[in-house]
Protein backbone atom coordinates (compact mmCIF):
# COMPACT_ATOMS: atom_id res chain seq x y z
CA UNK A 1 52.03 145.67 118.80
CA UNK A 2 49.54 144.35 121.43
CA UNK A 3 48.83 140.69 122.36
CA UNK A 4 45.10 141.16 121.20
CA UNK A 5 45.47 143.50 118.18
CA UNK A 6 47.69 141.18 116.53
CA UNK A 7 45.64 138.28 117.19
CA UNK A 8 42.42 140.05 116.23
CA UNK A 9 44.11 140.60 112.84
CA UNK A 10 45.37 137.15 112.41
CA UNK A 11 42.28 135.41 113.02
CA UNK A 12 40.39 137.81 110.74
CA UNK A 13 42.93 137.34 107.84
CA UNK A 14 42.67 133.26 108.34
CA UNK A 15 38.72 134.30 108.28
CA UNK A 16 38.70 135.98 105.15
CA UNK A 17 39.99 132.47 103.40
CA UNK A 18 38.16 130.79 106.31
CA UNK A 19 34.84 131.13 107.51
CA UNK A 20 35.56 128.54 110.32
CA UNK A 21 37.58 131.72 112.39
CA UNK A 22 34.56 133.25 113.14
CA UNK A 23 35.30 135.09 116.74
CA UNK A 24 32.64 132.24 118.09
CA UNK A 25 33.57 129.09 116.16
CA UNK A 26 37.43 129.90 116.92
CA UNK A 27 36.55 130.71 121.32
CA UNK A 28 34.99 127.45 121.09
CA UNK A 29 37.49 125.44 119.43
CA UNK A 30 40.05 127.23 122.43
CA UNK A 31 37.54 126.38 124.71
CA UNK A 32 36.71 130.12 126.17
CA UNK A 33 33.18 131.89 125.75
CA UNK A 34 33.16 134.33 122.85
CA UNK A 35 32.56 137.15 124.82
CA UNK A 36 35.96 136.54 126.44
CA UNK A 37 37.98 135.91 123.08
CA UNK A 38 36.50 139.41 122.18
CA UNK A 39 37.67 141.18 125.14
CA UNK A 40 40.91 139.88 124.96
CA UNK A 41 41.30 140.99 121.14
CA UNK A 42 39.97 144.60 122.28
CA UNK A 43 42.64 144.61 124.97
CA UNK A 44 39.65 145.10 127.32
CA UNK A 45 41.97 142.15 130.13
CA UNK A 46 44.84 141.27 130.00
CA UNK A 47 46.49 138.00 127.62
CA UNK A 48 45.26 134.90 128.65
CA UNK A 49 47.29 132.09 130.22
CA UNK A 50 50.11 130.30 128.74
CA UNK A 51 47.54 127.43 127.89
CA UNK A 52 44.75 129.60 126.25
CA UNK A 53 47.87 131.37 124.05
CA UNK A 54 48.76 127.43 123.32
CA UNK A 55 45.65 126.55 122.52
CA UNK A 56 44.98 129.96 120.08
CA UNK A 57 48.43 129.56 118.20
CA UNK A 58 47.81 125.86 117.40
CA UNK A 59 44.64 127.09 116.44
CA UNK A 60 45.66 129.96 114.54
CA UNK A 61 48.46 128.18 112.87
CA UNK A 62 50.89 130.57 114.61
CA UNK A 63 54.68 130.15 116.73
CA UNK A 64 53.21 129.90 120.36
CA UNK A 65 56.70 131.80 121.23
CA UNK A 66 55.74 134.86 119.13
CA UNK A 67 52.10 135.03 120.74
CA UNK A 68 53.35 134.22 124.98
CA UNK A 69 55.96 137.33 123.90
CA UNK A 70 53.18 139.49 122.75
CA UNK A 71 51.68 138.75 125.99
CA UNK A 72 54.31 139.32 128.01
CA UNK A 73 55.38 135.91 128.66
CA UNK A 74 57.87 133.50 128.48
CA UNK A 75 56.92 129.38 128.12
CA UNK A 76 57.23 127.48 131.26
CA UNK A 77 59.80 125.24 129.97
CA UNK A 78 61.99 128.12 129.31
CA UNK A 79 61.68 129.58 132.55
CA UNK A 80 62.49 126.23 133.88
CA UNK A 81 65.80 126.50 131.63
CA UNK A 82 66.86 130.03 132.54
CA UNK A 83 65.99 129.03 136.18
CA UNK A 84 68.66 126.35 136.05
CA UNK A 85 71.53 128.76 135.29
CA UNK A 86 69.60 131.65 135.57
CA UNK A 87 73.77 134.11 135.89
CA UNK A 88 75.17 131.94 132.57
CA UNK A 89 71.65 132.77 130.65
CA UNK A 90 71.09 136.05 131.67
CA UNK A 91 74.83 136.74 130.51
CA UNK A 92 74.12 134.94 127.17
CA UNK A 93 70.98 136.75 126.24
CA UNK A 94 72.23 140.10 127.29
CA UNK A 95 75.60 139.48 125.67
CA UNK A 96 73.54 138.48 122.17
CA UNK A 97 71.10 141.61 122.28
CA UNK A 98 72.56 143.54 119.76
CA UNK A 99 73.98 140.23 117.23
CA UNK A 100 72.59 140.79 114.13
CA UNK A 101 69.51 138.12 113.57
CA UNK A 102 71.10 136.36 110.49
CA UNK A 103 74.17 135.34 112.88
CA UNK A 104 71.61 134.29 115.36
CA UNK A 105 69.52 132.08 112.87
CA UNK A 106 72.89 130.58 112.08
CA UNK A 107 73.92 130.18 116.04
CA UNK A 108 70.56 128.41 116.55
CA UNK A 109 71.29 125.78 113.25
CA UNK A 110 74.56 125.07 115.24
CA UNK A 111 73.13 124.33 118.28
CA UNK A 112 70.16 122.18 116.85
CA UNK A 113 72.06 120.07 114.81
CA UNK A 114 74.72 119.86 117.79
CA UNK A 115 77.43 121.57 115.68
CA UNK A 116 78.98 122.77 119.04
């Protein structure tokens, strides 16, 4: 699914409960010109900068993660983490590509609660 089709159809579906997500209320809220938001729903350029995808998922009400990987991107401050140990990382996610995602989920619980 594209960056732009998905968040076409999430701002219309917040729209239909919400007249506030109007394409030209919700550019101006993200601080872009309508016209732009439009283009970038249509997939007419390419997905907007990490800070315009920051500024549409807290908008949106959406995981900013889910949105920059729709784009094609990754946040800066996990680049910045990968880029520390960039071999033990690239090791770690390739080794955990084909873990199922309810082991993940409870991998992640471990490691935020510091259950190492």
């Amino acid at each position: 699914m594209s960056f732009g089709f998905y968040t076409r159809n999430l701002r219309e579906q917040r729209r239909a409960v919400n007249r506030r997500y109007s394409i030209r209320q919700t550019a101006h809220r993200i601080g872009v010109e309508p016209a732009y938001l439009s283009k970038v729903e249509r997939g007419d350029v390419s997905p907007p900068s990490e800070q315009m995808i920051r500024r549409l998922a807290a908008d949106l009400g959406e995981d900013v993660d889910l949105l920059l990987a729709l784009a094609g991107k990754v946040a800066q401050d996990i680049r910045e983490i990968i880029m520390a140990r960039p071999i033990l990382f690239a090791e770690l996610i390739r080794g955990l590509s084909d873990v199922p995602d309810d082991l993940l989920e409870q991998l992640v619980h471990r490691v935020r609660n510091g259950d190492h």
